[in-house]
Protein backbone atom coordinates (compact mmCIF):
# COMPACT_ATOMS: atom_id res chain seq x y z
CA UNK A 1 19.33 112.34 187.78
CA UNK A 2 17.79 115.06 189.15
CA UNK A 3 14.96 116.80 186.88
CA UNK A 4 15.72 119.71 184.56
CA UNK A 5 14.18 122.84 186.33
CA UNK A 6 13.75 126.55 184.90
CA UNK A 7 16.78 129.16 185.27
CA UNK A 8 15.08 131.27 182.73
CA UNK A 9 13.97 134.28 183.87
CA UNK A 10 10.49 133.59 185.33
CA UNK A 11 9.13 137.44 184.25
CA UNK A 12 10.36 136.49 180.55
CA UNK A 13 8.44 133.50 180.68
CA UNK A 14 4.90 135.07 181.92
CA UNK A 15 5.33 137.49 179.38
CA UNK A 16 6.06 135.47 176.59
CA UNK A 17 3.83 133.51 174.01
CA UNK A 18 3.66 130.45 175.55
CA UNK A 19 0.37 131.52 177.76
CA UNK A 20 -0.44 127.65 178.47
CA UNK A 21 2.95 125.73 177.24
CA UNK A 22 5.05 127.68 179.37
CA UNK A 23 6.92 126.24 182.15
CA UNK A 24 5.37 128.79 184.81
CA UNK A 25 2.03 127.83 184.03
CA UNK A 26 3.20 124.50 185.67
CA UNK A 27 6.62 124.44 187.14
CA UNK A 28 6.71 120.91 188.58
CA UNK A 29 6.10 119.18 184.98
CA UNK A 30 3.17 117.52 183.68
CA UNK A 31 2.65 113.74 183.91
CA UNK A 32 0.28 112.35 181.04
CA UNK A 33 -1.42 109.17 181.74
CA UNK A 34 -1.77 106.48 179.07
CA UNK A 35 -3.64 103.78 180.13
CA UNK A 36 -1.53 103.72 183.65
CA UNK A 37 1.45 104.76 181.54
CA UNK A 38 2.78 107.83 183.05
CA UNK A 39 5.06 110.42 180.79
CA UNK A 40 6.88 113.08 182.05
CA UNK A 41 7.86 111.42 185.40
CA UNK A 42 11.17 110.06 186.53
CA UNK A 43 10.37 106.77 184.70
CA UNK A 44 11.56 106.60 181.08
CA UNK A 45 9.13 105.66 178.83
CA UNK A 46 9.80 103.48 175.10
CA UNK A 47 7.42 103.69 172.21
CA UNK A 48 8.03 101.36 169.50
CA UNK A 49 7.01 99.75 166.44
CA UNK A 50 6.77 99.75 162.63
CA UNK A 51 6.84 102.62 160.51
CA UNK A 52 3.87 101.65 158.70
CA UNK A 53 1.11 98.86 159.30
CA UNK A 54 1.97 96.86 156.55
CA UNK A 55 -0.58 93.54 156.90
CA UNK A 56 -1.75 91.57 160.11
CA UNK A 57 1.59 89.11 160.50
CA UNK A 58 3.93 92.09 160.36
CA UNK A 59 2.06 94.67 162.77
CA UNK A 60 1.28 91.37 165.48
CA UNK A 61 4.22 90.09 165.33
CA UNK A 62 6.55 92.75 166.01
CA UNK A 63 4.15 94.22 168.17
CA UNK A 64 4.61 91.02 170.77
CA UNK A 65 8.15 91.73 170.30
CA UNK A 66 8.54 94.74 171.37
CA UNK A 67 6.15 93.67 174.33
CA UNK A 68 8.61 91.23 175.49
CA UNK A 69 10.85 93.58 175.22
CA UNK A 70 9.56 95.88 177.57
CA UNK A 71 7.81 98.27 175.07
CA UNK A 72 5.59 100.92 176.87
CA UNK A 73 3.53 101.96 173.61
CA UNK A 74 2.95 100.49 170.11
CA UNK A 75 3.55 102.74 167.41
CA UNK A 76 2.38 101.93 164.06
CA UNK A 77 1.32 104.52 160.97
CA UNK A 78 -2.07 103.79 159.47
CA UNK A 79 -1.99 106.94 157.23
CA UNK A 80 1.61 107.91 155.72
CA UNK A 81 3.00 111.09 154.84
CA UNK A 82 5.30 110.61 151.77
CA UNK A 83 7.61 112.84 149.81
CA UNK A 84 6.55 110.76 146.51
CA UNK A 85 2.74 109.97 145.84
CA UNK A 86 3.70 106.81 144.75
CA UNK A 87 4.85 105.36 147.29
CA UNK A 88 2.84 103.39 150.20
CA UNK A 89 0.48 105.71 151.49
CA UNK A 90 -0.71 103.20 154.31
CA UNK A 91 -3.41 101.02 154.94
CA UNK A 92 -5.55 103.71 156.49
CA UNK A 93 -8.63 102.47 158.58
CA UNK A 94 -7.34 98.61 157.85
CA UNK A 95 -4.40 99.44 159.48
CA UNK A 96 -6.26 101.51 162.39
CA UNK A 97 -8.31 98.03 162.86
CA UNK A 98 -4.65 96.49 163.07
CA UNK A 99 -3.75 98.67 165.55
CA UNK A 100 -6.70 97.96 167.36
CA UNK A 101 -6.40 94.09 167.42
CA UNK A 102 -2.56 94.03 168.03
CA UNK A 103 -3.90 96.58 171.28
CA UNK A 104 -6.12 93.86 172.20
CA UNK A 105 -3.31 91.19 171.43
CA UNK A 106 -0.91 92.92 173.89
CA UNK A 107 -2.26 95.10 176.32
CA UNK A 108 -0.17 97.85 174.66
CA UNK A 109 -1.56 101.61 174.06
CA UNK A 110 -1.45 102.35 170.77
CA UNK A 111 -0.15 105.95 168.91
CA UNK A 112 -0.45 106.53 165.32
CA UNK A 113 -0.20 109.60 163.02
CA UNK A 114 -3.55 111.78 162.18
CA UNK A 115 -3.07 113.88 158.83
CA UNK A 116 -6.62 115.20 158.22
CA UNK A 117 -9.31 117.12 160.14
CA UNK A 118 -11.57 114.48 158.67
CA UNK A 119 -9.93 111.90 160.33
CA UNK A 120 -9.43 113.04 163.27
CA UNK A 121 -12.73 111.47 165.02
CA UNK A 122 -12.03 108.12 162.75
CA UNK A 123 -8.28 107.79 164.36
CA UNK A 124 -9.48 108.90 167.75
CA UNK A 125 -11.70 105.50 167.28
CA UNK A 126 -9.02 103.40 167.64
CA UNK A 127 -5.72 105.06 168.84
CA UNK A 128 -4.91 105.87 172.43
CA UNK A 129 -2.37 108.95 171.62
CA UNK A 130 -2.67 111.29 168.15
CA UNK A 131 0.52 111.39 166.57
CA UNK A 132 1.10 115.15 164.58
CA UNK A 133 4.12 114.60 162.24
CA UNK A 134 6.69 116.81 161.39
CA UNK A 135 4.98 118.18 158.05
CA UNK A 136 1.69 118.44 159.78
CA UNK A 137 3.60 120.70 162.22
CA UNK A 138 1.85 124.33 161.32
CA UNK A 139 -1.40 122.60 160.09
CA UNK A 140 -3.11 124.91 162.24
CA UNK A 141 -6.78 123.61 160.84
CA UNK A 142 -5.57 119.92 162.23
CA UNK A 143 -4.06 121.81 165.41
CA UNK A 144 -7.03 123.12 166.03
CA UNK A 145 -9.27 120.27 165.42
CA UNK A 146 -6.85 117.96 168.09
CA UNK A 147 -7.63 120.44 170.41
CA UNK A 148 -10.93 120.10 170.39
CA UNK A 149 -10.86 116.73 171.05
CA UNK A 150 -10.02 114.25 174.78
CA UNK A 151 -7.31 112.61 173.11
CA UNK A 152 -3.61 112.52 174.33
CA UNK A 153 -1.25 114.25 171.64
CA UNK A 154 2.14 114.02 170.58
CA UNK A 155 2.99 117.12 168.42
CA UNK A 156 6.55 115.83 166.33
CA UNK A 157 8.83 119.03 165.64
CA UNK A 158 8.59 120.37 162.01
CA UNK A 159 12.15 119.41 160.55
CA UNK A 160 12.87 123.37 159.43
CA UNK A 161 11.03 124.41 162.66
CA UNK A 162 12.22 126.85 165.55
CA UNK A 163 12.04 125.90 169.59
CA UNK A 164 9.49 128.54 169.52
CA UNK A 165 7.49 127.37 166.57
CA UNK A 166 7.44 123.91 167.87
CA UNK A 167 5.96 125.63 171.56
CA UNK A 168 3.67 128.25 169.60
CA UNK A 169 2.28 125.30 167.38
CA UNK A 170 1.27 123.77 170.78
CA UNK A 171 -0.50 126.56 172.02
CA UNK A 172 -2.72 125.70 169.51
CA UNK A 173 -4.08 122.33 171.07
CA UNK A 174 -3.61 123.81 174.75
CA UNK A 175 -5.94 126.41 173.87
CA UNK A 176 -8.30 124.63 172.18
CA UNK A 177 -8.78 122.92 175.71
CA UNK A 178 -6.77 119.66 175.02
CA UNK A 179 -4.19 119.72 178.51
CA UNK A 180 -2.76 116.27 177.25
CA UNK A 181 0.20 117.08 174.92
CA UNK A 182 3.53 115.92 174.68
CA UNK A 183 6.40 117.18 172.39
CA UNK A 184 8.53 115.48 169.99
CA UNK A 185 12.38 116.38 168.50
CA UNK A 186 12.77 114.23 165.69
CA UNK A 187 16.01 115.93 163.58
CA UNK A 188 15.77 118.80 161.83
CA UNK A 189 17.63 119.80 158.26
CA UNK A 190 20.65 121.08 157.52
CA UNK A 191 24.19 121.19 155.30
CA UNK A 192 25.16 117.67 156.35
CA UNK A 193 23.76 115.07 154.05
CA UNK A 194 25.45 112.19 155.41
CA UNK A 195 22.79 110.93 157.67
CA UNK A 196 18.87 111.79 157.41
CA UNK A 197 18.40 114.99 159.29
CA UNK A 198 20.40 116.33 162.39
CA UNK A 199 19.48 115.06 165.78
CA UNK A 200 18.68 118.02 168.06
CA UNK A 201 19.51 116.99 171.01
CA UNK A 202 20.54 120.73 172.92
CA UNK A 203 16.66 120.80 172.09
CA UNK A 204 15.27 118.37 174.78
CA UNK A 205 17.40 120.22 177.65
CA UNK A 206 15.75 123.81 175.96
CA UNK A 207 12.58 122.65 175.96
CA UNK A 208 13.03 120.82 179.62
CA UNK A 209 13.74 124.69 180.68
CA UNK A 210 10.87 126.28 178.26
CA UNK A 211 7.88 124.18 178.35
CA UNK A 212 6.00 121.97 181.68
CA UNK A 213 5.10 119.48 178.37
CA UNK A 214 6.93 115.91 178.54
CA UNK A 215 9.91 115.70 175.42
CA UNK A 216 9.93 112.57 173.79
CA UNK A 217 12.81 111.95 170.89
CA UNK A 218 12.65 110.19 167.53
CA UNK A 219 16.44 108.60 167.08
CA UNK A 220 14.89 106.82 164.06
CA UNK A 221 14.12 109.88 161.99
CA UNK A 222 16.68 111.74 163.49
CA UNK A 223 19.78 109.46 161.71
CA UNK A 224 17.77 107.59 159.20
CA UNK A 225 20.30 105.04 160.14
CA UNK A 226 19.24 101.89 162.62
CA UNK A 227 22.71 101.48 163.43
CA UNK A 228 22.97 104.77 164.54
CA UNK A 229 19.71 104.80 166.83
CA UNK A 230 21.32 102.89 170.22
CA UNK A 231 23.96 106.06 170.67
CA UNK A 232 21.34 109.02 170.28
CA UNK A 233 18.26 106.53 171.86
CA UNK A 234 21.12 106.69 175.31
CA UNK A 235 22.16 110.06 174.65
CA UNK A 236 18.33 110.82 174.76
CA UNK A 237 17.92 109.61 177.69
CA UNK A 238 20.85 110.96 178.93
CA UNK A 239 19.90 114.61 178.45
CA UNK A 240 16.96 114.82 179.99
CA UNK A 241 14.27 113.36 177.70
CA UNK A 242 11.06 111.76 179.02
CA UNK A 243 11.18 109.09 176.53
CA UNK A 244 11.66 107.44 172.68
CA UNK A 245 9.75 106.72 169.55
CA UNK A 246 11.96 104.63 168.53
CA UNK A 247 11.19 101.93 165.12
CA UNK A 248 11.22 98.82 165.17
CA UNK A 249 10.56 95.92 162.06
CA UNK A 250 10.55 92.49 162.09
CA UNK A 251 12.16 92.42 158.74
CA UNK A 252 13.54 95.53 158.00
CA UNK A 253 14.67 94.61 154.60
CA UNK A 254 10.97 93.91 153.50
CA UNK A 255 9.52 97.14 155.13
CA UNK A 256 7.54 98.72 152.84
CA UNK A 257 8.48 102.43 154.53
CA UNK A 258 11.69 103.53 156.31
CA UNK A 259 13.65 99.89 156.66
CA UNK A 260 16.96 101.21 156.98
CA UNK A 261 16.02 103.11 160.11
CA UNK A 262 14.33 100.45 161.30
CA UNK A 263 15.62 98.15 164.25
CA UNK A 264 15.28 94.50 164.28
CA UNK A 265 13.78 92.90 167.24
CA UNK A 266 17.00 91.42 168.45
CA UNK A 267 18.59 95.25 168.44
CA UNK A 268 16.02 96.64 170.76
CA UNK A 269 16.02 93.92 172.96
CA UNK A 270 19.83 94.80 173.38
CA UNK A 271 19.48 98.34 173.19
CA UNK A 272 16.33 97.82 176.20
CA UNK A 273 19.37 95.86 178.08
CA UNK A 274 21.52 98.89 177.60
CA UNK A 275 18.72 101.53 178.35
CA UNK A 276 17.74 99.62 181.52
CA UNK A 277 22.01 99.95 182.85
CA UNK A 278 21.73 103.41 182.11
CA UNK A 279 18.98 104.86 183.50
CA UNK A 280 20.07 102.84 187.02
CA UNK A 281 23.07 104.77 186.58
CA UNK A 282 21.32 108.20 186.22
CA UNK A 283 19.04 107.82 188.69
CA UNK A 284 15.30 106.81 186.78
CA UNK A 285 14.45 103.46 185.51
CA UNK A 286 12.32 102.19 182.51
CA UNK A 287 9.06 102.60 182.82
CA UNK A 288 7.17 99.42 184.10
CA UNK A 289 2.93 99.28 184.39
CA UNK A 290 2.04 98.77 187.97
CA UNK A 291 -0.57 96.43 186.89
CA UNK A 292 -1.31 94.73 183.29
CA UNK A 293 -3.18 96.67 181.11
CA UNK A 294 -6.50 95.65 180.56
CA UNK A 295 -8.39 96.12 176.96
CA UNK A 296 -11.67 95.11 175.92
């Protein structure tokens, strides 16, 4: 499939607010490296994993799984954003020392959600990509603080958030000096209440057009439903996008956060299978490392 270039008017563009987002500023795309991962290229990158670190047997073993696979990226949240405070709030720095073992266990980079400015340089510690979730959004403080730091960041779509407010929010940690940044469509809200929020996905061709940033797309927040997941993770892939966060549970009836979203590891081996006819079919393949990755 050929890649998504700019029709929009170029003049509109220079002019507009996205000074260092923009797709001018960088017409051919950028490519982020992850550990000799590349996003934003013809290859179709997977990230995958638990909602939450839960304990040591639940993050390592469905972290192998999604290894075998043919996982690109372990995703895993040490610190969780919930609507109640009483429900799991994470593991926090346990779970980013999870993280870090179950990189060493695999080879696999590892992304996981920052919520604080005070975290930021504990998370950086042991995460290869900085996860901003949809509430964090307009946290301008925490925008500004990623910035500032040398880690790659994936900036998740604010689920009552604009094109433009997603693109303006990344301004913020492009011109704090922080190049590496990647964008996110996860679902936003609306009237329908039959599924979680409403999967976005005229958004990934709109930003293909608006920004040079890779777009990556959460299927698992988008339905709330694992069943649903498969049909938008190919439709995803199918419009355009660079790649998926997609989760993934060993158990999903025991998760302690977002289980029925959650797919087990037998339905992303099958829905890898599928992924791997259909991106033949459009042209791009899944992304597979050169060379093993090496961690120490």
């Amino acid at each position: 499939m050929e890649s998504i270039t700019c029709n929009i008017n170029a003049s509109f563009l220079e002019s507009s607010s996205y000074k260092k987002a923009g797709r001018h500023k960088k017409p051919e795309g950028t490519i982020l490296d992850i550990g000799g991962i590349k996003i934003g290229g013809k290859a179709f990158v997977v990230m995958a994993g638990p909602c939450a670190v839960e304990n040591e047997n639940q993050l390592i073993t469905t972290a192998r799984a999604v290894h075998e696979k043919g996982g690109n990226i372990l995703r895993g949240g040490a610190y969780k954003p919930r609507s109640s405070p009483y429900s799991f709030q994470g593991l926090e720095e346990e779970g980013l020392k999870l993280l870090e073992k179950a990189r060493q266990e695999t080879g696999m980079p590892v992304i996981t959600e920052v919520m604080d400015t005070r975290k930021v340089e504990t998370v950086c510690a042991y995460t290869d990509i900085l996860q901003i979730g949809s509430r964090n959004m307009q946290n301008f403080p925490l925008l500004k603080e990623v910035g500032h730091c040398r880690k790659p960041v994936m900036l998740k779509r604010g689920m009552n958030a604009t094109i433009d407010e997603l693109l303006l929010a990344a301004e913020y940690i492009l011109d704090g000096g922080n190049e590496e940044v990647m964008v996110c469509e996860r679902g936003i809200r609306s009237f329908e209440t039959s599924y979680r929020n409403t999967m976005d996905l005229n958004a990934v061709p709109m930003l293909k057009q608006l920004t040079h940033l890779p777009v990556i797309v959460d299927p698992s927040h988008g339905t709330g439903h694992a069943w649903m997941v498969p049909y938008l993770a190919k439709a995803a892939l199918a419009v355009g996008a660079d790649g998926l966060l997609i989760e993934v549970h060993y158990d999903p009836q025991q998760a302690l956060c977002d289980g029925p979203q959650s797919l087990t590891v037998e339905q992303f081996g099958s829905l890898m299978e599928e992924l791997k006819v259909l991106s033949k079919a459009l042209g791009r393949s899944l992304f597979v490392p050169e060379t093993s990755i090496t961690r120490t």
